[in-house]
C-alpha atoms as a PDB file:
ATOM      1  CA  UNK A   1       8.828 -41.614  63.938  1.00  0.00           C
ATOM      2  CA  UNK A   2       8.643 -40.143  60.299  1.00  0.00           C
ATOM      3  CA  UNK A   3       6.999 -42.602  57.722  1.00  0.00           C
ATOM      4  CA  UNK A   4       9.700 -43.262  54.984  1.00  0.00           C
ATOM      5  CA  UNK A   5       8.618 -42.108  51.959  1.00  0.00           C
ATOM      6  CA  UNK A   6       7.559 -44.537  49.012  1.00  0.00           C
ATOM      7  CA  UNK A   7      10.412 -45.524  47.218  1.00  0.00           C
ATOM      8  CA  UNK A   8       9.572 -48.783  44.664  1.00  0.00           C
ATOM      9  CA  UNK A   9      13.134 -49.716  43.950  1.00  0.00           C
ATOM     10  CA  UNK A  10      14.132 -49.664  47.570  1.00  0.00           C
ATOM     11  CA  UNK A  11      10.820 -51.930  48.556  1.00  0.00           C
ATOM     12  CA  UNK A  12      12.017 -54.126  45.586  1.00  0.00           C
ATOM     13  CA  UNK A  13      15.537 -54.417  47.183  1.00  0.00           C
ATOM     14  CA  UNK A  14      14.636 -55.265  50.585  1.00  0.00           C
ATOM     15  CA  UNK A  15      12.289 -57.609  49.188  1.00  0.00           C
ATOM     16  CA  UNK A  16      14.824 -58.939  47.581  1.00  0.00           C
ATOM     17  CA  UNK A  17      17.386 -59.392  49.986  1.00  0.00           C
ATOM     18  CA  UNK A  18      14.576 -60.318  53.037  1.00  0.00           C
ATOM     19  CA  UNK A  19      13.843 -63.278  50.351  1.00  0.00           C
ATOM     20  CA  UNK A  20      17.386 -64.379  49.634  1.00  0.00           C
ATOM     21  CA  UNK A  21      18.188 -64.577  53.721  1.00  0.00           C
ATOM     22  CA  UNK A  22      15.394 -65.753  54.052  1.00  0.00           C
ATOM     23  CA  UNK A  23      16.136 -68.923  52.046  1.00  0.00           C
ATOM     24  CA  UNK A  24      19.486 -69.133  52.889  1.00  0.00           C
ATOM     25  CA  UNK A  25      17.967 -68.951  56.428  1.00  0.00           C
ATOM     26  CA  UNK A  26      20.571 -66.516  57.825  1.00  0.00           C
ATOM     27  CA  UNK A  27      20.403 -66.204  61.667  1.00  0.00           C
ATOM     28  CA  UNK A  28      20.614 -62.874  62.754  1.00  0.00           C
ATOM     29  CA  UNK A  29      21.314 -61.526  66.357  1.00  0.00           C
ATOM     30  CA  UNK A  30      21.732 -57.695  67.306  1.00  0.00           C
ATOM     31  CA  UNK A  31      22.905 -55.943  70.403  1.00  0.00           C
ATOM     32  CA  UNK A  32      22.614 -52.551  71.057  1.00  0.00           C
ATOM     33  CA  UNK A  33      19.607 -52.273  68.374  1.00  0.00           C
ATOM     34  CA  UNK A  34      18.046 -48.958  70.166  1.00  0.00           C
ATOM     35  CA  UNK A  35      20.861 -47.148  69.457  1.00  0.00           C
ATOM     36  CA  UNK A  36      20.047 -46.767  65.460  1.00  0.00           C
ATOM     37  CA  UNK A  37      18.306 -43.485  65.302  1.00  0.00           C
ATOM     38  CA  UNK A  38      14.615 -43.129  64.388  1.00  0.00           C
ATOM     39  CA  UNK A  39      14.711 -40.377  63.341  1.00  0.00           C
ATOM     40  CA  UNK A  40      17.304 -37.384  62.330  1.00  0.00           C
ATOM     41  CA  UNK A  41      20.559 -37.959  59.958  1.00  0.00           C
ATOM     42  CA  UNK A  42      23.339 -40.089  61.053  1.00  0.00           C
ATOM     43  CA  UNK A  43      26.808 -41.265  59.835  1.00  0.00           C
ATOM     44  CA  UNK A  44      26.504 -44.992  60.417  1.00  0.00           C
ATOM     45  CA  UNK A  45      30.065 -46.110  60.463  1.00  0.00           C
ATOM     46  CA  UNK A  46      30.345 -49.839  59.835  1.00  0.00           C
ATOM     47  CA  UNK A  47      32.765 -52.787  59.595  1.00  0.00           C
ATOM     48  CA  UNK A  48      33.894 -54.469  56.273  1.00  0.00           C
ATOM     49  CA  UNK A  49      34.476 -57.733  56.170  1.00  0.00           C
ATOM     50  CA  UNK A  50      32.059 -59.000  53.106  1.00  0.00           C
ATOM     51  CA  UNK A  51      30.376 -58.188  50.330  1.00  0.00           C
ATOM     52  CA  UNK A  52      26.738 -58.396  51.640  1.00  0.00           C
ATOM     53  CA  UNK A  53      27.403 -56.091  54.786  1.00  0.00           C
ATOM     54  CA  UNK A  54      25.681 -53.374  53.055  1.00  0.00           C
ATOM     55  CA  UNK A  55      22.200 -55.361  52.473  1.00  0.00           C
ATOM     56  CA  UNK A  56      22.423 -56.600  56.055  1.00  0.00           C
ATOM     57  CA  UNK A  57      22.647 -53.489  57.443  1.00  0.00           C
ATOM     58  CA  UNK A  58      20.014 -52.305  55.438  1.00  0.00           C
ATOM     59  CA  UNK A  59      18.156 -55.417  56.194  1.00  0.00           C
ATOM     60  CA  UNK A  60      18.615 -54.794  59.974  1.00  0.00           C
ATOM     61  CA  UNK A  61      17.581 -51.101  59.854  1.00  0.00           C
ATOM     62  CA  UNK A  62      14.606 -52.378  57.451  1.00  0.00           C
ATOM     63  CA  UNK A  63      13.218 -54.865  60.635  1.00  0.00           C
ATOM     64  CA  UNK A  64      13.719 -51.950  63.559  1.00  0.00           C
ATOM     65  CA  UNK A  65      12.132 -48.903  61.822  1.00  0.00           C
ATOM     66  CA  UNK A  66      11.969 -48.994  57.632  1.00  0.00           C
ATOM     67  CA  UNK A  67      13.942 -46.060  57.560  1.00  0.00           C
ATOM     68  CA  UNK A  68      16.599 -46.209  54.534  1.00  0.00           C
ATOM     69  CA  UNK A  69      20.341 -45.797  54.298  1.00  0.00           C
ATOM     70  CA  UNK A  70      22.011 -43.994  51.627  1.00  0.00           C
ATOM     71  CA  UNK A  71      25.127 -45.598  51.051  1.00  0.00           C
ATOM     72  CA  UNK A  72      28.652 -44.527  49.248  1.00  0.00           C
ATOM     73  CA  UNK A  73      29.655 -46.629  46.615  1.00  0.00           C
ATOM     74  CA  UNK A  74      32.074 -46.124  44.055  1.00  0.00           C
ATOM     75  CA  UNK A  75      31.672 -45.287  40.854  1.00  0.00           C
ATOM     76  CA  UNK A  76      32.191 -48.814  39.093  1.00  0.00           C
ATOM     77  CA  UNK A  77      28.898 -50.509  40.627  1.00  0.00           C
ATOM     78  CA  UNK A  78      27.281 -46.829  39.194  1.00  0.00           C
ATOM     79  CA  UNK A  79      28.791 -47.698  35.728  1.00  0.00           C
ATOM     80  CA  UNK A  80      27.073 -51.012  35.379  1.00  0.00           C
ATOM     81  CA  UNK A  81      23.906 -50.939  33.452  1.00  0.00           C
ATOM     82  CA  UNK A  82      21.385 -52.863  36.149  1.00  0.00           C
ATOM     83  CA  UNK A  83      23.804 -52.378  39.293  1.00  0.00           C
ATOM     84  CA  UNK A  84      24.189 -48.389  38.471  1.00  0.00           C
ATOM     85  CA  UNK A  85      20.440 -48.261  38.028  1.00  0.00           C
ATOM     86  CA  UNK A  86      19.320 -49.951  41.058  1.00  0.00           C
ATOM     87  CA  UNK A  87      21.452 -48.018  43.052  1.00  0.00           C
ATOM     88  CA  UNK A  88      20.676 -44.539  41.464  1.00  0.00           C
ATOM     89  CA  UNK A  89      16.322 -45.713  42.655  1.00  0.00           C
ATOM     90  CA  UNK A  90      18.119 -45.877  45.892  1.00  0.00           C
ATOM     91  CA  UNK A  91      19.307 -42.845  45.796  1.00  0.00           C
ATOM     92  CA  UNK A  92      22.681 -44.321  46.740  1.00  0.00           C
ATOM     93  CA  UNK A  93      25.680 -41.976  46.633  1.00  0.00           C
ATOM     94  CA  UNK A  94      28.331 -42.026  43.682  1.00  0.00           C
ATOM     95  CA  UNK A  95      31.662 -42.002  44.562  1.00  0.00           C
ATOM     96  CA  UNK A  96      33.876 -40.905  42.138  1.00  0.00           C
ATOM     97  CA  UNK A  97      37.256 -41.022  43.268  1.00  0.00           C
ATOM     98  CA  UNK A  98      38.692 -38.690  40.522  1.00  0.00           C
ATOM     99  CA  UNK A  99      36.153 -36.299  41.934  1.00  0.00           C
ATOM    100  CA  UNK A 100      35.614 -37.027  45.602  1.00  0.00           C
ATOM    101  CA  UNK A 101      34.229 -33.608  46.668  1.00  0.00           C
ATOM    102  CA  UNK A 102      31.124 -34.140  45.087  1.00  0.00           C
ATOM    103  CA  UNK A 103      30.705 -36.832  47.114  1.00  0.00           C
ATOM    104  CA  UNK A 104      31.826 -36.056  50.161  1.00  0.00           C
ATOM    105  CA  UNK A 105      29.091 -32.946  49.614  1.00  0.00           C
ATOM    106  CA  UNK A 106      26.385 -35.277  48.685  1.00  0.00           C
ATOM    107  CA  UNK A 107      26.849 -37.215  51.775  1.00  0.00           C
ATOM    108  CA  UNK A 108      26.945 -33.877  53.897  1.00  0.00           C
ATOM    109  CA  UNK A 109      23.975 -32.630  52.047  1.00  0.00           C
ATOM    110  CA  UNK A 110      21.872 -35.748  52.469  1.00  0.00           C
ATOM    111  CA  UNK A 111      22.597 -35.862  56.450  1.00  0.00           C
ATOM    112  CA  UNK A 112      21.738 -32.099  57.043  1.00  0.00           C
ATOM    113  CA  UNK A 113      18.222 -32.908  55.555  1.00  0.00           C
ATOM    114  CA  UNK A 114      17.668 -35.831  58.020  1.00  0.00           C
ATOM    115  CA  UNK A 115      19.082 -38.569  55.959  1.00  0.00           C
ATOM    116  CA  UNK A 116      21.401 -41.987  57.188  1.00  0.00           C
ATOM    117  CA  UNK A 117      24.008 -42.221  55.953  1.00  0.00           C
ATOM    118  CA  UNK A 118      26.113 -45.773  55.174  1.00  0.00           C
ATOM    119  CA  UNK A 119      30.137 -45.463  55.102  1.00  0.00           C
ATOM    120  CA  UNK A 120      32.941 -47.989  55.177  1.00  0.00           C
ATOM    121  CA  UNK A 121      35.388 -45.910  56.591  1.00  0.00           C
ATOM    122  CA  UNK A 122      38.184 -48.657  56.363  1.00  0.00           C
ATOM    123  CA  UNK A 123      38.126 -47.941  52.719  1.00  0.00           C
ATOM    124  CA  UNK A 124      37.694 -51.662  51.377  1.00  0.00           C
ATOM    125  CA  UNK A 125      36.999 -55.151  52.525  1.00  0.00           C
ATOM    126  CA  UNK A 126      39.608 -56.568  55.323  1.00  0.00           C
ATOM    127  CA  UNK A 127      40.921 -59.685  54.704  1.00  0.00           C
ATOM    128  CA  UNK A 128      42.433 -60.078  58.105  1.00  0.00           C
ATOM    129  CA  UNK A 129      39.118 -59.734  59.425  1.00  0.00           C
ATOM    130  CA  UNK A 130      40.169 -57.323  61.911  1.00  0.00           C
ATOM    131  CA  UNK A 131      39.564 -53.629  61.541  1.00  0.00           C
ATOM    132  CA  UNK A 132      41.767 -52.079  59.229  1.00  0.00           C
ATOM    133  CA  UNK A 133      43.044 -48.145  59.751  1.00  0.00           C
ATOM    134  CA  UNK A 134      39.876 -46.021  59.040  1.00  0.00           C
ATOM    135  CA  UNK A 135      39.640 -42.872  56.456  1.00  0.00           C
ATOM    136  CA  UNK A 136      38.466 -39.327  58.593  1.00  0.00           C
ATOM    137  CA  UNK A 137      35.733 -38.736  56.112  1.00  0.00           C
ATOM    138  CA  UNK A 138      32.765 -40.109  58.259  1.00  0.00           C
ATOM    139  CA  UNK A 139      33.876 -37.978  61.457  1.00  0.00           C
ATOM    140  CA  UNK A 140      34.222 -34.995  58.927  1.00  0.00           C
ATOM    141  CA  UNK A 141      31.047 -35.448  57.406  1.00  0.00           C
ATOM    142  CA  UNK A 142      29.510 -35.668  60.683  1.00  0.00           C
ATOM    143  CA  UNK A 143      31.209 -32.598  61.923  1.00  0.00           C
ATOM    144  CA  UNK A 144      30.097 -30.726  59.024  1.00  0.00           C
ATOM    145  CA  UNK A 145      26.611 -31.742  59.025  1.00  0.00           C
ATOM    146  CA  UNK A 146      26.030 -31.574  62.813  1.00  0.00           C
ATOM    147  CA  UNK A 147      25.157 -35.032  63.064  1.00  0.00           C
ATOM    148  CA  UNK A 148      26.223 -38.307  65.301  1.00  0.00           C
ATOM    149  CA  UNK A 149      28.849 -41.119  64.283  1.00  0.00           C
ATOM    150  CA  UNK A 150      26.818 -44.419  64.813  1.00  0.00           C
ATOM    151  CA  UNK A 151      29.050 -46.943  65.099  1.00  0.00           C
ATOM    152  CA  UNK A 152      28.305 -50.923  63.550  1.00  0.00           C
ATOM    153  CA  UNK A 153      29.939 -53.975  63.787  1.00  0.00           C
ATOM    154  CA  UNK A 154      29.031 -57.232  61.665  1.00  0.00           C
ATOM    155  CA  UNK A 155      30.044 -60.467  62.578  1.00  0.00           C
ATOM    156  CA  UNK A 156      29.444 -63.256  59.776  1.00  0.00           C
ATOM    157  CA  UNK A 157      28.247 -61.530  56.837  1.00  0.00           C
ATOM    158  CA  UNK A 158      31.535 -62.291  55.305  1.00  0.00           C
ATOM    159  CA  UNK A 159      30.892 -66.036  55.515  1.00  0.00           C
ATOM    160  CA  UNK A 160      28.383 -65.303  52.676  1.00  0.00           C
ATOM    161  CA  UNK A 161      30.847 -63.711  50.339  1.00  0.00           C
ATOM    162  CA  UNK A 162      33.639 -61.841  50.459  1.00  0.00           C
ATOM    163  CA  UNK A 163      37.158 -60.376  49.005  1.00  0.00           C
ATOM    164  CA  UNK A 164      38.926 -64.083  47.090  1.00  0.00           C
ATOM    165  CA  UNK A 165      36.357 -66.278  48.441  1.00  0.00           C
ATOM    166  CA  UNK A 166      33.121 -67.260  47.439  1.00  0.00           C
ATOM    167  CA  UNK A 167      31.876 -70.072  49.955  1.00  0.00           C
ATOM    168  CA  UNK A 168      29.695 -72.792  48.583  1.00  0.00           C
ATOM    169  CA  UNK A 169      25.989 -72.900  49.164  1.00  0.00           C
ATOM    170  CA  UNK A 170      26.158 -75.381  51.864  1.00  0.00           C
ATOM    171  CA  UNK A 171      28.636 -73.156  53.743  1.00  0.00           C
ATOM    172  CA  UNK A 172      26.436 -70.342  53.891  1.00  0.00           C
ATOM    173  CA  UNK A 173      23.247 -72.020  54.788  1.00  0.00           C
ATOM    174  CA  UNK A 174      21.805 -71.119  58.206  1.00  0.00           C
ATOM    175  CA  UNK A 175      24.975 -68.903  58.802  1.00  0.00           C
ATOM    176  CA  UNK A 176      24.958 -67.146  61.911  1.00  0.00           C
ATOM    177  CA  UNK A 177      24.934 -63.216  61.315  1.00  0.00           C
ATOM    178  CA  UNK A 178      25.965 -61.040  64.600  1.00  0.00           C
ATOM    179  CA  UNK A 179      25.324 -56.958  64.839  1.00  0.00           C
ATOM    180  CA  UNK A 180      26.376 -54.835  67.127  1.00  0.00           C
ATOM    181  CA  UNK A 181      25.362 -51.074  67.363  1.00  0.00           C
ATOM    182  CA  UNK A 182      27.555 -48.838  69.588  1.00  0.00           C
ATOM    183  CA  UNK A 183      26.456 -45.828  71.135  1.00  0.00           C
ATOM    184  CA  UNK A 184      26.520 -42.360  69.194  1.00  0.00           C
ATOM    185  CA  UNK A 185      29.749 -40.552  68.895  1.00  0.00           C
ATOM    186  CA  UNK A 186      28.610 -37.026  69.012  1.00  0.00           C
ATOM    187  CA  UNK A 187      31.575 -34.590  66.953  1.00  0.00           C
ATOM    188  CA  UNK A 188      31.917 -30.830  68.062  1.00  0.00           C
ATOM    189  CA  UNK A 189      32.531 -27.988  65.666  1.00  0.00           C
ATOM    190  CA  UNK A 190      36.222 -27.673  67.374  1.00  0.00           C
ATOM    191  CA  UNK A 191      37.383 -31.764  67.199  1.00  0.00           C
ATOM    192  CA  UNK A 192      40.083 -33.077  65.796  1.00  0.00           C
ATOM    193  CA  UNK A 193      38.584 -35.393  63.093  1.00  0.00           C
ATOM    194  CA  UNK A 194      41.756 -37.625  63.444  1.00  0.00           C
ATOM    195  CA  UNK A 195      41.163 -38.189  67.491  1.00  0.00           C
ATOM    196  CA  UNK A 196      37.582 -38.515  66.466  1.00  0.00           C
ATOM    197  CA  UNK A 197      38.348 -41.805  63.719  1.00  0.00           C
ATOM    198  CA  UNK A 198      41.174 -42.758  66.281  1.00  0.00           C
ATOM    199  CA  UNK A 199      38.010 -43.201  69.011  1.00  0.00           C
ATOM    200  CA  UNK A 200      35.725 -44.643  66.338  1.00  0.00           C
ATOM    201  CA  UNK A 201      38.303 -47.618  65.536  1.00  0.00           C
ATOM    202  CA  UNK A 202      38.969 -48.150  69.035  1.00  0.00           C
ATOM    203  CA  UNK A 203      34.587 -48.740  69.214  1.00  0.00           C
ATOM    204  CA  UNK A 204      34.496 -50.503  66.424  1.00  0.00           C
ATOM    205  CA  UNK A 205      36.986 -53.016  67.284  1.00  0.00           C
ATOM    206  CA  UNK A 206      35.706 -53.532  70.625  1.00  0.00           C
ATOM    207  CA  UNK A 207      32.309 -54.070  69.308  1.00  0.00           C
ATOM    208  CA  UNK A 208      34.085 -56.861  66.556  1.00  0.00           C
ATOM    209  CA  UNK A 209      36.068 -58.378  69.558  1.00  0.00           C
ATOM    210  CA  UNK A 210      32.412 -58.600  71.554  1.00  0.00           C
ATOM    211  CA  UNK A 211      30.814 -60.387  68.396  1.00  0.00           C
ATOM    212  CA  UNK A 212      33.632 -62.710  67.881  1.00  0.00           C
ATOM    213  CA  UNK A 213      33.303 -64.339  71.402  1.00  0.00           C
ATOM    214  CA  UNK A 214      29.642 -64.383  71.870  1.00  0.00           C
ATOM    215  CA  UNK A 215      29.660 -65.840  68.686  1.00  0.00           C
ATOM    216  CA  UNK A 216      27.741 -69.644  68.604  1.00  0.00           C
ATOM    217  CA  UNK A 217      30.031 -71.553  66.141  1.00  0.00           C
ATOM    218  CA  UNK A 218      33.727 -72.143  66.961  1.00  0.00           C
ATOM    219  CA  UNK A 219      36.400 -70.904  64.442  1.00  0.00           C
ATOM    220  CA  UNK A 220      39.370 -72.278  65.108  1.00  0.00           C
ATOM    221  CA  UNK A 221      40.973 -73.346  62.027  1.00  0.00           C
ATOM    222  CA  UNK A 222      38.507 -71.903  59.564  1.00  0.00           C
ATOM    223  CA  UNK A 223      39.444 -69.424  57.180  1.00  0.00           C
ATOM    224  CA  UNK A 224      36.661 -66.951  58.415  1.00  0.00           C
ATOM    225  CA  UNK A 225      38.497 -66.321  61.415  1.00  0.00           C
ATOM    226  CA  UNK A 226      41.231 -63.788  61.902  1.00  0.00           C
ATOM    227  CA  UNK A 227      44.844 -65.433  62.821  1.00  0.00           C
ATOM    228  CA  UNK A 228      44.718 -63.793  66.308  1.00  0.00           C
ATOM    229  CA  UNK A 229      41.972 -66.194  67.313  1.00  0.00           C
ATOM    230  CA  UNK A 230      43.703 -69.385  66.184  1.00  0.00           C
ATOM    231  CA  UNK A 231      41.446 -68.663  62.319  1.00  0.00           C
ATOM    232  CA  UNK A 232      43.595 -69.308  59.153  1.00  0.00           C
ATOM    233  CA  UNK A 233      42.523 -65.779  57.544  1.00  0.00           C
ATOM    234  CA  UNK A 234      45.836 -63.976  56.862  1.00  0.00           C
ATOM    235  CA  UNK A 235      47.072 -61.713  58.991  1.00  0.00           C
ATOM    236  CA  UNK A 236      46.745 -57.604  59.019  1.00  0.00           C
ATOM    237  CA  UNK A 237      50.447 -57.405  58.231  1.00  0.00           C
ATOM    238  CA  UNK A 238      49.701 -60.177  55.085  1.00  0.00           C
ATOM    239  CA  UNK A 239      46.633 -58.922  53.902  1.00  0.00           C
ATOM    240  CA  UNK A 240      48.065 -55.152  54.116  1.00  0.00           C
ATOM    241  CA  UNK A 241      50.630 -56.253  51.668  1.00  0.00           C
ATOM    242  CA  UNK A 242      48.264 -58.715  49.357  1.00  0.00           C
ATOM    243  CA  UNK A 243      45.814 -55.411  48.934  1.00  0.00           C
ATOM    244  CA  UNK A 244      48.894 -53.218  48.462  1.00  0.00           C
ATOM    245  CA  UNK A 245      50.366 -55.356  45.467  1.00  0.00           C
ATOM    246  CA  UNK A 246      46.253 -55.768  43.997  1.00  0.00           C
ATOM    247  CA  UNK A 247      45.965 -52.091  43.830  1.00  0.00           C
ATOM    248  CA  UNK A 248      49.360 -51.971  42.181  1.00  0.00           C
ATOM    249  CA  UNK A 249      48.097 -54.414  39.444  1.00  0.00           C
ATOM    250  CA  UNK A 250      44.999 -52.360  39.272  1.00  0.00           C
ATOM    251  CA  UNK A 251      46.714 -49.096  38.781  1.00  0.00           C
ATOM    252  CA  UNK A 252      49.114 -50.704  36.458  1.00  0.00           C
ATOM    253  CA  UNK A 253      46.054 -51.982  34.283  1.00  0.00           C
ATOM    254  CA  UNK A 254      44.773 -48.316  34.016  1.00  0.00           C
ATOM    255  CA  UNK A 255      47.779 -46.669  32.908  1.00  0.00           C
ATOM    256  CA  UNK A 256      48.136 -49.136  30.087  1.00  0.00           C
END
């Protein structure tokens, strides 16, 4: 297995986020952790429920080999003055989404030379807690730059924090964080990207559906639960239309 190369900002932020867990004493399980590559570039393809699914993921990867993930992220966290400059040490990717082919061949370029790289191909955080319709730009990339689709599910990160919620301190203490890591989905020059993402969803949501009933606290009632389940989060056809009308206000606050 390679050695990662030094990189102080990324040894700060795992330090970081190792600490934070660590004192929030966040109980991590993972299944399937041999299938995150050791070595070679990868699309890892993973669920978004919260706002700390990144660092977990990069906290997971961290604990099997040290290798580092270069996620997207969009151009507003680059715009902040400490945010932007933590992720540019990390050598994070910019997404700008005025100017998405840069990205998209930033990613590509990144993965050819052996890098991992972190997507949330459902485009945003899912309220519903259930895996939204996912964006073809992960099997694409992976097609282009001859590399796998690694698929990974999280289960409980978005008890921590996540879209219109921010649970209390005693809520998130000792929270129980699940990962699962599917096996590689290998894209050939000739696939349809769209049958590809079609397949990945399908994996994804089976791996979510897995973590949901091995996981150790009940959720009935409790708003981190998805409806199907008997959970008071809203449903996919409630959140689809809450995220709808917030990008409308969104869009409406740029024009003017």
């Amino acid at each position: 297995m390679r050695t990662p190369t030094r990189e102080p900002v990324y040894s700060l932020a795992i330090a970081a986020g190792r600490t934070v867990f660590g004192l929030f004493k966040v109980r991590p399980t993972v299944t399937g952790l041999t299938n995150l590559p050791d070595a070679g570039g990868a699309v890892l393809a993973i669920t978004h429920f919260g706002y700390a699914d990144f660092a977990l993921v990069e906290w997971m990867m961290w604990q099997k080999n040290r290798r580092h993930i270069r996620f997207m992220a969009k151009k507003g966290a680059f715009d902040k003055p400490v945010v932007g400059a933590l992720l540019r040490g990390m050598r994070h990717i910019n997404v700008d989404m005025t100017a998405g082919a840069q990205a998209y061949a930033d990613a590509v370029r990144a993965l050819s030379t052996g890098e991992l790289v972190g997507v949330f191909p459902e485009g945003g955080v899912s309220a519903s807690f259930t895996v939204r319709d996912l964006k073809t730009g992960a099997a694409r990339m992976a097609q282009e730059a001859g590399v796998p689709i690694v698929p990974v599910a999280v289960w409980g990160g978005h008890r921590l924090l996540t879209k219109s919620r921010k649970p209390s301190l005693g809520e998130a203490y000792r929270t129980p964080v699940s990962f699962a890591v599917g096996e590689s989905i290998r894209v050939g020059a000739h696939d349809d990207p769209q049958t590809v993402t079609d397949e990945l969803h399908t994996t994804l949501q089976k791996l979510v559906d897995g973590l949901q009933t091995r996981y150790p606290e009940p959720g009935a009632g409790r708003w981190w639960q998805p409806a199907h389940l008997g959970g008071t989060a809203p449903t996919p056809q409630a959140a689809a239309v809450t995220e709808a009308e917030r990008q409308q206000r969104k869009a409406a606050a740029r024009a003017g």
